[in-house]
Protein backbone atom coordinates (compact mmCIF):
# COMPACT_ATOMS: atom_id res chain seq x y z
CA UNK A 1 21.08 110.48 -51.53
CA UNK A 2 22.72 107.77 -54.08
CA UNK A 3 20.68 104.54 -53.09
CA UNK A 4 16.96 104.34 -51.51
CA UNK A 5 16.56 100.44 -50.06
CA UNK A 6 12.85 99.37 -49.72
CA UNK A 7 12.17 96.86 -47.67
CA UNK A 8 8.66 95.34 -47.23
CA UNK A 9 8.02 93.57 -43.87
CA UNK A 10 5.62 90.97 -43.03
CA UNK A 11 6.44 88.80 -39.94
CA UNK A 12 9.75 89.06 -40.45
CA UNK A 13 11.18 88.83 -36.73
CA UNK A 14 13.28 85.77 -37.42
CA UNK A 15 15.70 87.33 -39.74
CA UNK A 16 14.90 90.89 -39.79
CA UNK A 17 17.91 91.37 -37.68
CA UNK A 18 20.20 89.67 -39.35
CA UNK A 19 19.12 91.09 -42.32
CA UNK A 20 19.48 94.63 -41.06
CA UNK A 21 23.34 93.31 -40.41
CA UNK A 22 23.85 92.52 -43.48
CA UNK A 23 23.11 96.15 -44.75
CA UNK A 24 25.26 97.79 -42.43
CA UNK A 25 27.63 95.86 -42.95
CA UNK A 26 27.80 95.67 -47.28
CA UNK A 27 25.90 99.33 -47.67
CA UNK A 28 28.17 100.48 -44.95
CA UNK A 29 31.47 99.83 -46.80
CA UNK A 30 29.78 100.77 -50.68
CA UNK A 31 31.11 104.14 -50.55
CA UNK A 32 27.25 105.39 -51.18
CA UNK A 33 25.02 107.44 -49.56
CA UNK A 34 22.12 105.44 -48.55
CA UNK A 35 19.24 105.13 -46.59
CA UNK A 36 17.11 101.86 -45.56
CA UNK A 37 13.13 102.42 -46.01
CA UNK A 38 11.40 99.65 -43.59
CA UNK A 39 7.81 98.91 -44.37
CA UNK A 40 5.85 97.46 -41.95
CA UNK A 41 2.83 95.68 -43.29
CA UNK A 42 0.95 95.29 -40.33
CA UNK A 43 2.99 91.95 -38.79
CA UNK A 44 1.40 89.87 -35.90
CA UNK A 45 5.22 89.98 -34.76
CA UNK A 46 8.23 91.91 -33.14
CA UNK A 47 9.00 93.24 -36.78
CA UNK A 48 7.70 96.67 -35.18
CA UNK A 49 10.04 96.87 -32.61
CA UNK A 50 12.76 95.50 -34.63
CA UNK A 51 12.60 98.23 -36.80
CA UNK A 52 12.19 101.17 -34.42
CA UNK A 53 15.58 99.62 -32.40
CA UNK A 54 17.30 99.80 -35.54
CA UNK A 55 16.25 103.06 -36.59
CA UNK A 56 17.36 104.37 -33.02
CA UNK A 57 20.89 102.74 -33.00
CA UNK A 58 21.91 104.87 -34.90
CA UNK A 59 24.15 102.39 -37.36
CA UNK A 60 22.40 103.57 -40.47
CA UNK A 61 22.67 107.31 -41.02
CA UNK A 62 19.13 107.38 -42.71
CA UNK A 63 16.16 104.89 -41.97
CA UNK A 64 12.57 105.40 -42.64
CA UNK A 65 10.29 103.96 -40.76
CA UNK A 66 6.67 102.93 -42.18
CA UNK A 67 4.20 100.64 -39.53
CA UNK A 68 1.08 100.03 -41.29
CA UNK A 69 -2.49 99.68 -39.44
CA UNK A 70 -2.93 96.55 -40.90
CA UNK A 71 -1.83 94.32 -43.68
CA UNK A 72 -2.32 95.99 -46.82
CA UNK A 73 -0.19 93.31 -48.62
CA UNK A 74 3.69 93.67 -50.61
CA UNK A 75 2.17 95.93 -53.37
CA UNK A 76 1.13 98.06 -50.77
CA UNK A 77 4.02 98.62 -48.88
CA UNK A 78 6.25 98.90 -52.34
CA UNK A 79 4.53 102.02 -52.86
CA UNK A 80 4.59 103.73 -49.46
CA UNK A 81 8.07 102.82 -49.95
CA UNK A 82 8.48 105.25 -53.00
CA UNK A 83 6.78 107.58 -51.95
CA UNK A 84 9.21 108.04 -49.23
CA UNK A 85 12.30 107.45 -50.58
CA UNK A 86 14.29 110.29 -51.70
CA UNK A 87 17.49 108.31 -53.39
CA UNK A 88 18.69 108.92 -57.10
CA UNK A 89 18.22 105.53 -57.39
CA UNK A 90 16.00 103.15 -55.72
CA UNK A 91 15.87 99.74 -55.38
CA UNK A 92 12.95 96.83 -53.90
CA UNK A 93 14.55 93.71 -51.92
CA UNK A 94 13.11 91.20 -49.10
CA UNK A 95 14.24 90.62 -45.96
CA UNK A 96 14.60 87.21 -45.95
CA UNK A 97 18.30 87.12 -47.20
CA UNK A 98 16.84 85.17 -50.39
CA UNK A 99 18.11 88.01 -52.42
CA UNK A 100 21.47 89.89 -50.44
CA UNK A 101 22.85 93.19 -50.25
CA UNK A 102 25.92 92.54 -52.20
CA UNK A 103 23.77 91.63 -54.98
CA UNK A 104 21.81 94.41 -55.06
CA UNK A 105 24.82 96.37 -54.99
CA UNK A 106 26.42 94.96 -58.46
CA UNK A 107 23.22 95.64 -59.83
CA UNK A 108 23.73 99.94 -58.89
CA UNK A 109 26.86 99.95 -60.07
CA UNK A 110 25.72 98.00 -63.39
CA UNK A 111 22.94 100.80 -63.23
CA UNK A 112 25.90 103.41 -62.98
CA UNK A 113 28.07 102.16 -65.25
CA UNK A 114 25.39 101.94 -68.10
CA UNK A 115 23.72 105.60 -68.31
CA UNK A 116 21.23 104.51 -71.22
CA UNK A 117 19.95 101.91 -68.52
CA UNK A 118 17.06 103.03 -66.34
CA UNK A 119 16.12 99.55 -64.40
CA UNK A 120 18.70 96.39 -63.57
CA UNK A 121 15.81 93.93 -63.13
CA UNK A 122 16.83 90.44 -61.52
CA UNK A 123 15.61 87.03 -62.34
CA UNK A 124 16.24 83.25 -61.73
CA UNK A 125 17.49 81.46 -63.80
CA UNK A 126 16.72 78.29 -62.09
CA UNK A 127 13.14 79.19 -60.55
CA UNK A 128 13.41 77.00 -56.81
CA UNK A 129 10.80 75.39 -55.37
CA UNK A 130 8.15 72.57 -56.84
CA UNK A 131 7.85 71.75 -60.37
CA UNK A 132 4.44 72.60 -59.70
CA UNK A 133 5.19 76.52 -58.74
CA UNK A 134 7.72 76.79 -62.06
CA UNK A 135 5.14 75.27 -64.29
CA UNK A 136 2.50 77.69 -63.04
CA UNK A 137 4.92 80.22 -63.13
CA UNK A 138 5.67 80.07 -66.82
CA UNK A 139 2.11 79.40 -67.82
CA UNK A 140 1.17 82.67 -66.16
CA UNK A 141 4.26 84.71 -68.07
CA UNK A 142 3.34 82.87 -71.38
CA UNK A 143 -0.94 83.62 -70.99
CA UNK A 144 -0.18 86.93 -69.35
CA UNK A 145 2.28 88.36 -72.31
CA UNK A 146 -0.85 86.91 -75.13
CA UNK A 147 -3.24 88.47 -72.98
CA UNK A 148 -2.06 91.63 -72.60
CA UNK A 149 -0.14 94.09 -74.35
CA UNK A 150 1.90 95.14 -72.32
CA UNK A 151 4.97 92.63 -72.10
CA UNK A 152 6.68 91.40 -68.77
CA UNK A 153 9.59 89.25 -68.60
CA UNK A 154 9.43 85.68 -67.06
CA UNK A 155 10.96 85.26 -63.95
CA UNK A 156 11.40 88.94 -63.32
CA UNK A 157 10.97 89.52 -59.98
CA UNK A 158 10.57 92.84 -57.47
CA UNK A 159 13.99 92.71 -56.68
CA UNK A 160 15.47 95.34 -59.11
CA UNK A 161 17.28 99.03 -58.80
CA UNK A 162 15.63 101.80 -61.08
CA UNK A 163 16.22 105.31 -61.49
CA UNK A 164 14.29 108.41 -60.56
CA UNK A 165 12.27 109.07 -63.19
CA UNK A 166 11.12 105.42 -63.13
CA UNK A 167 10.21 105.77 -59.39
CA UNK A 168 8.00 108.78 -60.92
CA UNK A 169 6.41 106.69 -63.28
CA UNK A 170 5.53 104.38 -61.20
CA UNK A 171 3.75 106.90 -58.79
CA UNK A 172 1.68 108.42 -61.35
CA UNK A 173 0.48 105.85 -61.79
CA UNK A 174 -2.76 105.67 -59.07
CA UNK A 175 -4.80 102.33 -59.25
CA UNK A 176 -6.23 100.92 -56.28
CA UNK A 177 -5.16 97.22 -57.49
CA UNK A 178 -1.59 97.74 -58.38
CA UNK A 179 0.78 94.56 -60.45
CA UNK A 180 4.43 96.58 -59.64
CA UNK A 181 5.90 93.61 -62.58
CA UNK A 182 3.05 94.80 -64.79
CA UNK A 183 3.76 98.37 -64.09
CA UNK A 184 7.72 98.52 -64.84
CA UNK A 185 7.01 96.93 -68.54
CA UNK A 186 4.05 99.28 -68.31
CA UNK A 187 5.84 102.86 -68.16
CA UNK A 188 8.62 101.70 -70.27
CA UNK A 189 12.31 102.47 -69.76
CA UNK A 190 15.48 100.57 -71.17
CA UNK A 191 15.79 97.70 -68.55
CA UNK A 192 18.83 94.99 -68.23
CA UNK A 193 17.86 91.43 -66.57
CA UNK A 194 20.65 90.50 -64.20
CA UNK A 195 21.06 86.73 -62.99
CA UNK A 196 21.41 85.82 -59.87
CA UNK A 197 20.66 82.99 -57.75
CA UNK A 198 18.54 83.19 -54.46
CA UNK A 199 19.88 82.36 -51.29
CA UNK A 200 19.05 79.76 -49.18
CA UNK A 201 16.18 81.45 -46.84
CA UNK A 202 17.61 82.88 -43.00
CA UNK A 203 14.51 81.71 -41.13
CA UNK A 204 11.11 80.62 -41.58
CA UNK A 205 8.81 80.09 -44.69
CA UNK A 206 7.20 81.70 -47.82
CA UNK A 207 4.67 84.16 -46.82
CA UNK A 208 2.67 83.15 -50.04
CA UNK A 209 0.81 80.20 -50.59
CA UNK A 210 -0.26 78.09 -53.51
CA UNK A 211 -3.19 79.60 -53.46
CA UNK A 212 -2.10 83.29 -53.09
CA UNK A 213 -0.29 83.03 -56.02
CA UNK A 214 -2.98 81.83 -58.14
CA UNK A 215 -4.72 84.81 -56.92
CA UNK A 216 -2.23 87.24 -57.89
CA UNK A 217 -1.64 85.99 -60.90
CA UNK A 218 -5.63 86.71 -61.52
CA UNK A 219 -5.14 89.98 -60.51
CA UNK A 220 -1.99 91.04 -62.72
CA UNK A 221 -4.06 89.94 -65.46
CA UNK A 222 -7.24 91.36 -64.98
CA UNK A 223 -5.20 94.30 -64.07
CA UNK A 224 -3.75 94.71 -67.62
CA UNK A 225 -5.73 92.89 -70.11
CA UNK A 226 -9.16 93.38 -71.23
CA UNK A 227 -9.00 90.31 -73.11
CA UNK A 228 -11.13 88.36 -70.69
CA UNK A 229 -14.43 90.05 -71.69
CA UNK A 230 -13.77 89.50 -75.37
CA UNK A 231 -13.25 85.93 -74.54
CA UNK A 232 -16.78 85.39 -73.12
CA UNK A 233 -18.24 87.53 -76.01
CA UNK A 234 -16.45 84.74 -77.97
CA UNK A 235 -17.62 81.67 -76.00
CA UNK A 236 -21.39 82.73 -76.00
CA UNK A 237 -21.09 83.34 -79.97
CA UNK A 238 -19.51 79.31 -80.23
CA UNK A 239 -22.20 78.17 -78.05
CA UNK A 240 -24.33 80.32 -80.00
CA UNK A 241 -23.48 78.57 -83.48
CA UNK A 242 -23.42 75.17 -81.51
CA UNK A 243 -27.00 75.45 -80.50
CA UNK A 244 -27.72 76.08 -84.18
CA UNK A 245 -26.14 73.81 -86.21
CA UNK A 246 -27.55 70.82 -83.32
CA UNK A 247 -30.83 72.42 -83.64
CA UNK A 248 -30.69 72.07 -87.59
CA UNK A 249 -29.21 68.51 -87.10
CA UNK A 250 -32.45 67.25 -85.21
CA UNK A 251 -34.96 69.16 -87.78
CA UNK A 252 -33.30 67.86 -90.71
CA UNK A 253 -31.72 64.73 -89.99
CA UNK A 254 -33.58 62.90 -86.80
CA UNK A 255 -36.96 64.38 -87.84
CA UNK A 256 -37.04 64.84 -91.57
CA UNK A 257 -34.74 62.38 -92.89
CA UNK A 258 -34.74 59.52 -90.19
CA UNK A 259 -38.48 60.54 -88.98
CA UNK A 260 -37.29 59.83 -85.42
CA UNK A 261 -38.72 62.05 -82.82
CA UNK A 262 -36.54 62.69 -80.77
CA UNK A 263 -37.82 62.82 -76.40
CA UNK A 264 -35.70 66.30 -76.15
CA UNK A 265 -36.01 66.36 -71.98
CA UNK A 266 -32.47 64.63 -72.15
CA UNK A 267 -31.15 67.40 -74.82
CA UNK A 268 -33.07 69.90 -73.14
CA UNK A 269 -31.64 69.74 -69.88
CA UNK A 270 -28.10 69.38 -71.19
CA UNK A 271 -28.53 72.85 -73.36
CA UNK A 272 -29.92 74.69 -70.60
CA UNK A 273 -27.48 73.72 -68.37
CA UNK A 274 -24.67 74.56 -70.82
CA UNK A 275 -25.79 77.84 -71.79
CA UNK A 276 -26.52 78.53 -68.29
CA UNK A 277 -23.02 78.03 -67.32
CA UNK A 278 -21.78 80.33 -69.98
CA UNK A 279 -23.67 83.24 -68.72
CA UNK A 280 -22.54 83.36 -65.28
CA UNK A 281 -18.87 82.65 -66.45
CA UNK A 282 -19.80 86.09 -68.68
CA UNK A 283 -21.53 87.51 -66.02
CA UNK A 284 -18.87 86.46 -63.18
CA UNK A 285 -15.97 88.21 -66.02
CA UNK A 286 -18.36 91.01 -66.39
CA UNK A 287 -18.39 91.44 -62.49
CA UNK A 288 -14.99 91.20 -61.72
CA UNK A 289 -14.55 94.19 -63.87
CA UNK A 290 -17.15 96.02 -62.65
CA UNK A 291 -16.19 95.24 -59.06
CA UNK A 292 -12.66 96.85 -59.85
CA UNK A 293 -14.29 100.21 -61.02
CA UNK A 294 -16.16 100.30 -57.96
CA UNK A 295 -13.02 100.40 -55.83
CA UNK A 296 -11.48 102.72 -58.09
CA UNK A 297 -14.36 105.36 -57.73
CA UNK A 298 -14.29 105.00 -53.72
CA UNK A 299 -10.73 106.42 -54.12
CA UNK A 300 -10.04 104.49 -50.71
CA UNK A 301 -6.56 104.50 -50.12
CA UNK A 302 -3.93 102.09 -51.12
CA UNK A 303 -2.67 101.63 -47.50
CA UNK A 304 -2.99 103.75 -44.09
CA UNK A 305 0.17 103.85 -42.03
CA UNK A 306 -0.39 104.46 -38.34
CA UNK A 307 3.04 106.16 -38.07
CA UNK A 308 5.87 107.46 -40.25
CA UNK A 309 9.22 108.22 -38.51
CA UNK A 310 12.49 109.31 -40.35
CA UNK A 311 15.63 109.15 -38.74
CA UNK A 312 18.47 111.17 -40.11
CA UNK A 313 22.23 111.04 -38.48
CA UNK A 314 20.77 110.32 -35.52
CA UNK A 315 17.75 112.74 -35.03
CA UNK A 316 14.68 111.99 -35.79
CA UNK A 317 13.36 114.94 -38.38
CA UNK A 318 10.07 113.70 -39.16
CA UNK A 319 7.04 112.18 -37.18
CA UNK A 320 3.66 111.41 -39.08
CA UNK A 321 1.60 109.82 -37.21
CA UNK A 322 -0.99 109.29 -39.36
CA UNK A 323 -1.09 108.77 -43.02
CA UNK A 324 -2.45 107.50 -46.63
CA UNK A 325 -0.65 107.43 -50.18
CA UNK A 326 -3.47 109.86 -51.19
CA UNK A 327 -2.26 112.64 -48.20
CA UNK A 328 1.34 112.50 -49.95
């Protein structure tokens, strides 16, 4: 096997199909041996039955089929993706004909022609979308890469081809909250960026909101910097030497020097509430991490797919019908 395809899949019945085309079509005349891994991550949708018509068409040699119980989100489905994908190489890309076939296909033969390379890793160079979303977008990179010490490029994105040993690395690597960007720059490798431009999208809208983003961003970095927790040790030592030097301000000049009693409910009030605010930010810091650790030592699985079918030339030679990444 020369390529492995993921392809997550949330609601994706408006271009699925098309998208699915588009594969035959470009992977079909590639000269590789291939094979199309379809995650299904748990869509309200006909992305279900989209998949399992394809599958038995029989106009891909070799399609995996993954249907989730539920939405476990992209991370998720990335990894029951490599865990079933048996290519040399293997590569991540949507199916919303943002990023195409043919594109992914100059970055394998990049991959081939370079053997020192392990990962092609794509990016924008002109992020679309709001100035809003590419001004978030490259404060995250910037706080992420002081925050942490492990390094990720901006504007890197999922869509990439890497070899086998990376898709190892990546496996071994088991934490229930998993940042796939953080986790390429993570476990190394020699990796070439590749620019390409995003397509126009086939149907529909972003599956990720303003909001979700934000979120994920909070989670990459809480994933891979400890930084946080040092920061409220710093803020409560500030506030610490804040409270002081006021407190010697109204003991030495308002009371000794100026002899003006100060009423103190006012100031008070104000320090309490200050203070006060600092400890639960420490405490809510302190929690998040804690919260984390707690998931980890359930050792709950990462997803749970109701059904895993493989179809090879035709036949269908395997038929799970239940199963987790920690069964694998």
């Amino acid at each position: 096997m020369d390529l492995s395809v993921i392809v997550p899949c949330y609601n994706e019945e408006a271009s699925l199909s098309a998208f699915l085309d588009v594969c035959v079509r470009d992977f079909g005349t590639s000269g590789l041996v291939y094979e199309l891994i379809l995650v299904n991550d748990g869509s309200r949708d006909a992305t279900s039955k989209i998949m399992a018509d394809f599958a038995a068409s029989g106009r891909c040699a070799h399609v995996s089929c993954i249907d989730f119980s539920r939405n476990f989100g992209k991370e998720a489905a990335l990894l029951a993706g490599l865990q079933e994908a048996r290519g040399d190489a293997c590569s991540f890309i949507d199916a919303d004909l943002q990023q195409l076939p043919s594109t992914l296909l100059e970055m394998h033969a990049l991959l081939m022609e370079n053997p020192d390379v392990d990962v092609v890793a794509a990016y924008q160079e002109q992020r679309e979308g709001s100035k809003m979303r590419a001004s978030f977008s490259r404060s995250f990179y910037g706080l992420f890469n002081r925050l942490s010490e492990t390094e990720i490029e901006a504007d890197a994105s999922d869509f990439r081809v890497f070899r086998r040993p990376v898709a190892q690395a990546l496996l071994s690597a088991g934490e229930y909250y998993r940042f796939t960007k953080g986790l390429f720059s993570w476990v190394g490798f020699k990796t070439l960026r590749f620019a390409y431009v995003p397509e126009e999208r086939v149907a529909g809208t972003s599956k990720w909101s303003f909001k979700q983003l934000m979120s994920y961003a909070f989670e990459g970095i809480i994933s891979f910097s400890t930084a946080p927790l040092r920061l409220s040790m710093g803020v409560g030592i500030v506030a610490g030497l804040v409270g002081f030097v006021y407190l010697l301000k109204l003991i030495i000049v308002d009371v000794l020097i100026l002899h003006n009693t100060p009423a103190g409910y006012p100031t008070l009030l104000a320090v309490v509430l200050i203070l006060g605010g600092l400890i639960l930010l420490a405490l809510g810091i302190i929690g998040t991490y804690l919260a984390r650790s707690y998931m980890e030592v359930k050792r709950r699985p990462i997803y749970i797919a109701r059904s895993v079918v493989r179809t090879d030339d035709g036949e269908q030679t395997s038929s799970e019908h239940f199963r987790t990444n920690r069964s694998v």
